[in-house]
Protein backbone atom coordinates (compact mmCIF):
# COMPACT_ATOMS: atom_id res chain seq x y z
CA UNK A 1 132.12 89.20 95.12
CA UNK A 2 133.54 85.54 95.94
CA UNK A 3 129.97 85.13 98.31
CA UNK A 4 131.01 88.53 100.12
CA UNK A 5 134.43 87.90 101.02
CA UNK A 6 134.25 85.68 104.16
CA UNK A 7 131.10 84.53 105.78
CA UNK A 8 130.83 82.03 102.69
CA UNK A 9 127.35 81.23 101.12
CA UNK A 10 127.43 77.05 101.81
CA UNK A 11 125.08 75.03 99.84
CA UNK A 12 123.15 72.48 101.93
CA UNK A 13 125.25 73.28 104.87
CA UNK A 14 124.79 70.34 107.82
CA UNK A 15 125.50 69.83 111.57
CA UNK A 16 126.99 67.04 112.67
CA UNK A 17 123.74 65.29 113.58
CA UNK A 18 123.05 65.69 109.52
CA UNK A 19 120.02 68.33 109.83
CA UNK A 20 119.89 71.89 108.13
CA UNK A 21 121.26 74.40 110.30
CA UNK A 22 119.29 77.91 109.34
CA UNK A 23 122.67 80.20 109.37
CA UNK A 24 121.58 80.54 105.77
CA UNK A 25 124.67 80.30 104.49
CA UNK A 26 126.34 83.49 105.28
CA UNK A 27 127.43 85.03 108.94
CA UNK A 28 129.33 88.16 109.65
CA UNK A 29 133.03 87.75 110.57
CA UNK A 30 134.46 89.16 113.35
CA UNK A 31 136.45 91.74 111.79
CA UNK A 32 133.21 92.97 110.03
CA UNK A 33 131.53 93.22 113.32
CA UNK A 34 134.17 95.50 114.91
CA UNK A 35 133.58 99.16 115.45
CA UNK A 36 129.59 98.16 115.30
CA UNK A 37 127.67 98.29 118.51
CA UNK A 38 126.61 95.31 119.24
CA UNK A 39 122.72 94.46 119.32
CA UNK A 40 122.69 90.35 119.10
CA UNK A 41 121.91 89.75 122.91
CA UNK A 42 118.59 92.02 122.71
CA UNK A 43 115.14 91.01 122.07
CA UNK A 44 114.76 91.99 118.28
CA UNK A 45 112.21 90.64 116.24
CA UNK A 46 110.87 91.25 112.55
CA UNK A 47 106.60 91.98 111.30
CA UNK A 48 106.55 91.47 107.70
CA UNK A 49 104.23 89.83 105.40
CA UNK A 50 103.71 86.21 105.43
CA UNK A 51 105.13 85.47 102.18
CA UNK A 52 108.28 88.01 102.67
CA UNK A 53 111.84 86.39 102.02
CA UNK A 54 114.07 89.65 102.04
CA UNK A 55 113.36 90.94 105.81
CA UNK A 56 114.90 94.20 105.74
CA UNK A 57 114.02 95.96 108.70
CA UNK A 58 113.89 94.86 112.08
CA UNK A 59 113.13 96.31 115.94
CA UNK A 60 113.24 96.19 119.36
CA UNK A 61 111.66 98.27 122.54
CA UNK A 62 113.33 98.41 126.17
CA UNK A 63 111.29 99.81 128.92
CA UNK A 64 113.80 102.03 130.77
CA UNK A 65 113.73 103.01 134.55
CA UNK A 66 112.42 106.45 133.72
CA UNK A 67 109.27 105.49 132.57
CA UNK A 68 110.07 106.00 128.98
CA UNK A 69 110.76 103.50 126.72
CA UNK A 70 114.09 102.87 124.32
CA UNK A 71 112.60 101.97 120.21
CA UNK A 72 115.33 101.01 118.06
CA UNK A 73 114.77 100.42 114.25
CA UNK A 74 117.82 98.17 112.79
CA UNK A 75 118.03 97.90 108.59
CA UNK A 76 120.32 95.29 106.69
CA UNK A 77 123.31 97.39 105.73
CA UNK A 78 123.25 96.46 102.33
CA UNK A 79 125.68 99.81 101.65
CA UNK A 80 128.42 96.97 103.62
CA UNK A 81 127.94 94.85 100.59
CA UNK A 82 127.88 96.73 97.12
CA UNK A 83 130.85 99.21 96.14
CA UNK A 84 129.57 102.38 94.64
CA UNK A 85 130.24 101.56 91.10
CA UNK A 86 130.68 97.90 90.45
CA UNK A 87 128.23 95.83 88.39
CA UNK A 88 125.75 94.78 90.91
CA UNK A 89 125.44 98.33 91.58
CA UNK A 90 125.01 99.39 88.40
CA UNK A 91 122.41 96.34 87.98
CA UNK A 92 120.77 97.60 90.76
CA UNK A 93 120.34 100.93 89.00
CA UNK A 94 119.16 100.01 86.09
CA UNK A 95 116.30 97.17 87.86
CA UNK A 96 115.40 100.34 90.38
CA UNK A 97 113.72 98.14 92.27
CA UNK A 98 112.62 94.76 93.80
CA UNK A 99 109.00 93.98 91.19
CA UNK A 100 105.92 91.98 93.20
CA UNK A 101 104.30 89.79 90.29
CA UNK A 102 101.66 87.14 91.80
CA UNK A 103 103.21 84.34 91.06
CA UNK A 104 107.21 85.61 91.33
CA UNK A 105 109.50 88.23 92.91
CA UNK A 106 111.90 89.91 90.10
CA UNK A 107 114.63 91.42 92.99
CA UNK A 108 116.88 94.25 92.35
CA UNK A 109 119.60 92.69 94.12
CA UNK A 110 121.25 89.06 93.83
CA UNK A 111 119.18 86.93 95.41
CA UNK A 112 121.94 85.73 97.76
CA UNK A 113 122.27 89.35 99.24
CA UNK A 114 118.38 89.99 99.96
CA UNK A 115 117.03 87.05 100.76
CA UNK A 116 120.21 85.67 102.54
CA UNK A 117 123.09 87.97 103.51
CA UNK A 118 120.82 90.95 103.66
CA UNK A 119 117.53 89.52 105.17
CA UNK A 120 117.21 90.00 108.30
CA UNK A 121 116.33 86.19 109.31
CA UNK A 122 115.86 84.83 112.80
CA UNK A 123 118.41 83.33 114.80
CA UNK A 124 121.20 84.57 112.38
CA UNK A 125 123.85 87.50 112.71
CA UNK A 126 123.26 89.93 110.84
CA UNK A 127 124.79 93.65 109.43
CA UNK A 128 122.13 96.43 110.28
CA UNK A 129 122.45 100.21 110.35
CA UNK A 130 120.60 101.44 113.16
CA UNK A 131 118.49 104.13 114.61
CA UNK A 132 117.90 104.02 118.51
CA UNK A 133 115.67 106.83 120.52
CA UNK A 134 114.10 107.33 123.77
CA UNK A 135 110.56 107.99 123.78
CA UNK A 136 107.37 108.62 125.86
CA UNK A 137 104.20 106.16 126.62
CA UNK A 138 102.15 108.96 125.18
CA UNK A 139 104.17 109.43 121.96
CA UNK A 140 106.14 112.43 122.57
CA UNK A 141 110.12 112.56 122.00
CA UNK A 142 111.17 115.12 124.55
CA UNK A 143 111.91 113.95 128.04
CA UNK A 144 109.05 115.19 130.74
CA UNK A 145 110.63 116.56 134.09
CA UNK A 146 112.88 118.41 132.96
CA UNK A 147 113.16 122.39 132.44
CA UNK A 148 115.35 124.76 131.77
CA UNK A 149 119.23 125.04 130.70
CA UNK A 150 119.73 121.40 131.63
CA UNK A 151 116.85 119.40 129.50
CA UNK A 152 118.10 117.63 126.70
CA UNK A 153 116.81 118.31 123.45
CA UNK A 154 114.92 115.58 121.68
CA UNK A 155 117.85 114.88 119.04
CA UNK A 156 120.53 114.98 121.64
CA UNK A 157 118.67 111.19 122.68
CA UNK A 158 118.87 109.73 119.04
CA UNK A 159 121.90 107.13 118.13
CA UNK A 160 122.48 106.58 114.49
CA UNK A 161 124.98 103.95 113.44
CA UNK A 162 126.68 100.95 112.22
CA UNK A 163 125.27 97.60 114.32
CA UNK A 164 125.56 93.89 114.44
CA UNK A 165 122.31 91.92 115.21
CA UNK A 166 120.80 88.93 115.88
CA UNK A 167 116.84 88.62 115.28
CA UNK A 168 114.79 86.09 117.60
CA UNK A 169 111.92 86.05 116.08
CA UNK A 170 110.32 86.26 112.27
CA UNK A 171 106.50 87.52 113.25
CA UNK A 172 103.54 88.45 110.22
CA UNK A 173 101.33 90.93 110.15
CA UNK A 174 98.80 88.17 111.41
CA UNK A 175 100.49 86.97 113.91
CA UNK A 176 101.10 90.13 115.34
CA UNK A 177 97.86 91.22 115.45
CA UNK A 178 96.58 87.49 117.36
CA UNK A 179 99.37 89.22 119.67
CA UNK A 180 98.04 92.42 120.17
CA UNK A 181 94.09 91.22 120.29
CA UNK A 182 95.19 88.59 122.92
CA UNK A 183 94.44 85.49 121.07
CA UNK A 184 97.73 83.98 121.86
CA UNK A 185 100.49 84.42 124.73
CA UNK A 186 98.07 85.32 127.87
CA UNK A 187 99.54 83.55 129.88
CA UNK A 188 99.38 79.79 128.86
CA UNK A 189 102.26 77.16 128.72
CA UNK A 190 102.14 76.67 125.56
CA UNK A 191 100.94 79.47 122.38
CA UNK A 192 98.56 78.17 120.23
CA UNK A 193 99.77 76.87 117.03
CA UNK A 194 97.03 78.62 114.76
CA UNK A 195 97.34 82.06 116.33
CA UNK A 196 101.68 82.10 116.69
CA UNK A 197 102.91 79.61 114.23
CA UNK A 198 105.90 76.86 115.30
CA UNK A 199 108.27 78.57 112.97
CA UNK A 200 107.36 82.23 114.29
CA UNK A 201 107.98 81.87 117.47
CA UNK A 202 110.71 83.27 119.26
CA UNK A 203 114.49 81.66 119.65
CA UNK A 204 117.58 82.11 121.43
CA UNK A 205 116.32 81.57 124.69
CA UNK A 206 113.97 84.91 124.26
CA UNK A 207 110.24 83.58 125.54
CA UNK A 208 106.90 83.81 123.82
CA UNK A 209 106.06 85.81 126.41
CA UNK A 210 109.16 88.22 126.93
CA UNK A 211 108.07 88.78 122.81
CA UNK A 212 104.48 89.53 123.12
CA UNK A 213 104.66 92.17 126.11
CA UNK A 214 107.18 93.66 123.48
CA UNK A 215 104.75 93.95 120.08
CA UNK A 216 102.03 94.89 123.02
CA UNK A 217 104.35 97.93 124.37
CA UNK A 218 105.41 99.02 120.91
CA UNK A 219 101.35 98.97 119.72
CA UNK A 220 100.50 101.18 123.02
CA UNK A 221 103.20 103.62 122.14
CA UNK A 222 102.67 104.25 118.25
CA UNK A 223 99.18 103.86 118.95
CA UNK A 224 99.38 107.15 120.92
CA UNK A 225 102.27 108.33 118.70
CA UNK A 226 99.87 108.11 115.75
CA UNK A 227 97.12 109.91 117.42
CA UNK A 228 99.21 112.88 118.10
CA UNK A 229 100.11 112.75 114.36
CA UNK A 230 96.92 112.93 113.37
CA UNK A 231 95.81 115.73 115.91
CA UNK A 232 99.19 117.55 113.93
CA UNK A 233 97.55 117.39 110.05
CA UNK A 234 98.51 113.96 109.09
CA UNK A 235 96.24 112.88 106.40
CA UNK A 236 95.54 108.93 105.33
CA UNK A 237 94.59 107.74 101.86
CA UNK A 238 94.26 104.01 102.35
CA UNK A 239 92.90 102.65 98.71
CA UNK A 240 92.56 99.40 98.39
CA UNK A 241 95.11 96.71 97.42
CA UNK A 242 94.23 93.42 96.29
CA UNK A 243 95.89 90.63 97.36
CA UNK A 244 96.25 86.95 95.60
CA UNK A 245 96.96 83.34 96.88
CA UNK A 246 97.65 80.44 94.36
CA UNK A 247 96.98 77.15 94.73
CA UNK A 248 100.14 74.71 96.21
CA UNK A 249 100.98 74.43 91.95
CA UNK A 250 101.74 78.34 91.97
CA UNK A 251 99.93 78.55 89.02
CA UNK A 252 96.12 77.97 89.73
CA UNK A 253 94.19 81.45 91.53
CA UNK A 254 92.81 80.42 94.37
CA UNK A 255 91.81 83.80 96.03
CA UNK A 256 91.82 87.53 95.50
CA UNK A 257 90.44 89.70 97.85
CA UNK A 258 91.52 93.04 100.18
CA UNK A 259 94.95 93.52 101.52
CA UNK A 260 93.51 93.63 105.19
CA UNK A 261 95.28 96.95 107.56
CA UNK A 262 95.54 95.69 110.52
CA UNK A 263 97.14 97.82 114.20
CA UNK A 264 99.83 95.46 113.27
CA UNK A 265 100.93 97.16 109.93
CA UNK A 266 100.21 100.92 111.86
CA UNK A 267 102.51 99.74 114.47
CA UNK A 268 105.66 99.38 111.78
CA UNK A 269 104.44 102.53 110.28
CA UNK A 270 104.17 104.52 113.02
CA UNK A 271 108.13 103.41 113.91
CA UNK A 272 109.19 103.47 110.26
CA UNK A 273 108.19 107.02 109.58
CA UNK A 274 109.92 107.95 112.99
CA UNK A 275 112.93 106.60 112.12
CA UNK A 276 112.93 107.78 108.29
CA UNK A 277 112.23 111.47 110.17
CA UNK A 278 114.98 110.89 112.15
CA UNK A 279 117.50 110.35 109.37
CA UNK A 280 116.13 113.26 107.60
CA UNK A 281 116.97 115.54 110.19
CA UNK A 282 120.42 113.89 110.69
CA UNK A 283 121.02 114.67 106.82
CA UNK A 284 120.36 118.22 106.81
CA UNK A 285 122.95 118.86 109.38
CA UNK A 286 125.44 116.10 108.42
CA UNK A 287 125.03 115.39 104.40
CA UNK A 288 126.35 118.54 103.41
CA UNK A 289 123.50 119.60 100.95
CA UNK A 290 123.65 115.57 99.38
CA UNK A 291 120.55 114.18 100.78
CA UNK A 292 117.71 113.26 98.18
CA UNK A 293 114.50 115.33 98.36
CA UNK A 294 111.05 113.16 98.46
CA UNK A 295 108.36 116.31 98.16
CA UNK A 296 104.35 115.62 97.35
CA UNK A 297 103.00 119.10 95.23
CA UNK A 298 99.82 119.77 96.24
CA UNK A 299 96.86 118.10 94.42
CA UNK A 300 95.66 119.60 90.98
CA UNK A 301 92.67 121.66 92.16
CA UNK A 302 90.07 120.88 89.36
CA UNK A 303 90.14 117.19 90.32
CA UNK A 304 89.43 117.81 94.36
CA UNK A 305 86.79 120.14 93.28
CA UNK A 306 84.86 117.48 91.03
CA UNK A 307 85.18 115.37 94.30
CA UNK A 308 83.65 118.01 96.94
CA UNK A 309 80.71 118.60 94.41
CA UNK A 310 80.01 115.02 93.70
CA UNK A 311 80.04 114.49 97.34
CA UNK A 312 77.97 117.59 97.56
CA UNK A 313 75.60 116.28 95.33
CA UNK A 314 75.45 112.57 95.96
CA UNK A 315 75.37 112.70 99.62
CA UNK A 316 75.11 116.14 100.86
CA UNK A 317 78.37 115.49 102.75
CA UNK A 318 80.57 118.72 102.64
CA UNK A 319 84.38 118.04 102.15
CA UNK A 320 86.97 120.25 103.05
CA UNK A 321 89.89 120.44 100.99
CA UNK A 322 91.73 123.36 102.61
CA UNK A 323 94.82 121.30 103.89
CA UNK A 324 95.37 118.03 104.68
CA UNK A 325 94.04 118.31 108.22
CA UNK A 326 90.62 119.58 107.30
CA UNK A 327 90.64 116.73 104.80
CA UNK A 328 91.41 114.25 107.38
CA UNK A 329 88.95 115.60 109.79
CA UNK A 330 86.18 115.12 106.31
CA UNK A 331 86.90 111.72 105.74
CA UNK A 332 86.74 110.49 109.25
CA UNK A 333 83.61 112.53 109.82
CA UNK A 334 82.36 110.92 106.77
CA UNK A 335 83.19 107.29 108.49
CA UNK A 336 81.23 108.22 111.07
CA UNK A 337 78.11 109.61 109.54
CA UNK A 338 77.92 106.97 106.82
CA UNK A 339 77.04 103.34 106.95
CA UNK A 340 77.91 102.01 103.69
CA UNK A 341 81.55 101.38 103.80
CA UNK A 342 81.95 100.90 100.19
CA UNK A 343 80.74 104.79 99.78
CA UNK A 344 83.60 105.75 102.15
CA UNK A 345 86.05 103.68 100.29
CA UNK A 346 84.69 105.45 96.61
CA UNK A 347 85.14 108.62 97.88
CA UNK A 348 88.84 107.79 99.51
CA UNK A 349 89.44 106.29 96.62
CA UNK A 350 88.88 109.51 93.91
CA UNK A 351 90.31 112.09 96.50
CA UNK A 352 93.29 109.65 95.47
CA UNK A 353 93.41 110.28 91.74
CA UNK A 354 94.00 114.19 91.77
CA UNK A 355 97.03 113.23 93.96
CA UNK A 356 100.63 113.77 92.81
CA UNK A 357 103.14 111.75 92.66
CA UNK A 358 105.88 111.95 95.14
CA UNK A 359 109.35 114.27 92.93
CA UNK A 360 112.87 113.59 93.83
């Protein structure tokens, strides 16, 4: 839609001293920017995968004077860009989604929109939609110290809307987790190149350092915020997922082996099914009965069963398939008691299979 109707996608676009300036090609004007708060002087920062061109979610923490801390969760507002109706939206449709071949990326939108105008890239302005909340060190919502008529309720602290930001930083999963382990950014003058990449680190005057206290906060809190989950019924299938590497050709395998899940990847869980809870309560008392419905049915019984009596039999280890917290409390009982990792992982693995898929 003539390169979205301002900022211009420009082809090999130059400063004056002739080198590439990474705008991308594409900035918000200022008329798109107004009525959006405005997010592009705080410390936000992407963790994606290493290969990832189409950043779509980004986030930043603020310790506050209370002792709590302020998480916001900022994704491209691609709804800015395609009108209900028109042909990339009706491409985007039929596509579905964005397909992960080994060798290519098939997107579901242009690839101008989500690898440019819709990635969230670093040191570029960009068109989010947001959601900001308060929360506490120990991963609670409500805020402590207050009783009675005058305590705010948790949702009454939540701020959903339109936002213009600018991200400082474009972080990995890897690099996060040299981060959190304190490999890198202890204190020394300069990070080390093989734990915080040149190109990762942080710009727009925000410091290495001022960058790792923030991934360190936001582990600490969804650290505790996942424990608490947990301790509520939360119940984690992690199967395996293999991931490939190619030779410099793009052609030539050079390596398969296990997708490694690191605290990095919980950490953007943790704040990505926060936020995604967030918007779900905002659409039962704002959408009007419009919202789509994401619901799991409970496993097909036969299969579990099959499970607990191989386990039974194999191992005389005693599953629990009541609900998905006795489950839980199995399979990391199971961790515990058993040595042989690839056991674990075959058990995990066919407690999968008599899953459902997710209806909408």
């Amino acid at each position: 839609d003539k390169a979205v109707k301002s900022g211009r996608f420009l082809e090999n676009n130059k400063s004056s001293d002739g080198a590439v300036e990474n705008d991308m090609g594409w900035k918000p004007t200022e008329e798109m920017c107004r009525g959006r708060r405005d997010y592009r002087n705080h410390r936000i920062f992407t963790i994606d995968p290493t290969t990832a061109k189409d950043l779509d979610d980004a986030l930043h923490v603020t310790p506050l004077p209370d002792g709590r801390v302020e998480i916001g969760v900022h994704i491209a507002d691609v709804s800015h860009f395609i009108q209900s109706g028109s042909a990339v939206d009706q491409e985007a449709l039929r596509r579905a989604t964005t397909v992960y071949l080994v060798n290519d990326v098939i997107p579901m939108l242009p690839r101008p929109l989500c690898e440019i105008a819709c990635s969230l890239n670093e040191n570029v302005e960009r068109l989010a939609f947001s959601v900001v909340w308060r929360m506490n060190l120990d991963g609670t919502l409500s805020k402590k110290g207050r009783k009675g008529k005058n305590k705010p309720k948790a949702e009454d602290e939540i701020w959903y809307g339109r936002t213009v930001i600018k991200s400082c930083a474009r972080l990995d999963y890897a690099t996060a987790q040299n981060i959190i382990d304190g490999k890198v950014a202890t204190g020394e003058f300069q990070a080390d190149e093989t734990f915080w990449p040149k190109s990762r680190q942080p710009t727009g005057g925000h410091t290495i350092d001022q960058v790792a206290a923030d991934v360190r906060l936001m582990h600490k809190v969804a650290m505790a915020r996942r424990q608490l989950r947990f301790g509520n019924g939360a119940l984690a299938l992690n199967g395996i997922k293999l991931a490939f590497q190619l030779e410099d050709d793009g052609e030539t395998p050079k390596l398969c082996a296990p997708y490694p899940i690191r605290d990095s990847n919980r950490l953007i869980e943790e704040y990505m099914l926060l936020a995604n809870y967030f918007v779900a309560q905002r659409l039962i008392t704002h959408a009007h009965g419009r919202a789509l419905l994401r619901n799991h049915s409970p496993p097909i019984e036969l299969g579990m069963q099959s499970v607990v009596d191989v386990s039974k039999e194999a191992l005389n280890f005693d599953i629990d398939t009541t609900s998905s917290s006795t489950l839980q409390a199995s399979l990391s009982r199971l961790s515990r008691e058993c040595d042989d990792e690839l056991v674990v992982q075959c058990i995990t693995e066919s407690l999968m299979t008599p899953m459902k898929p997710a209806e909408y």
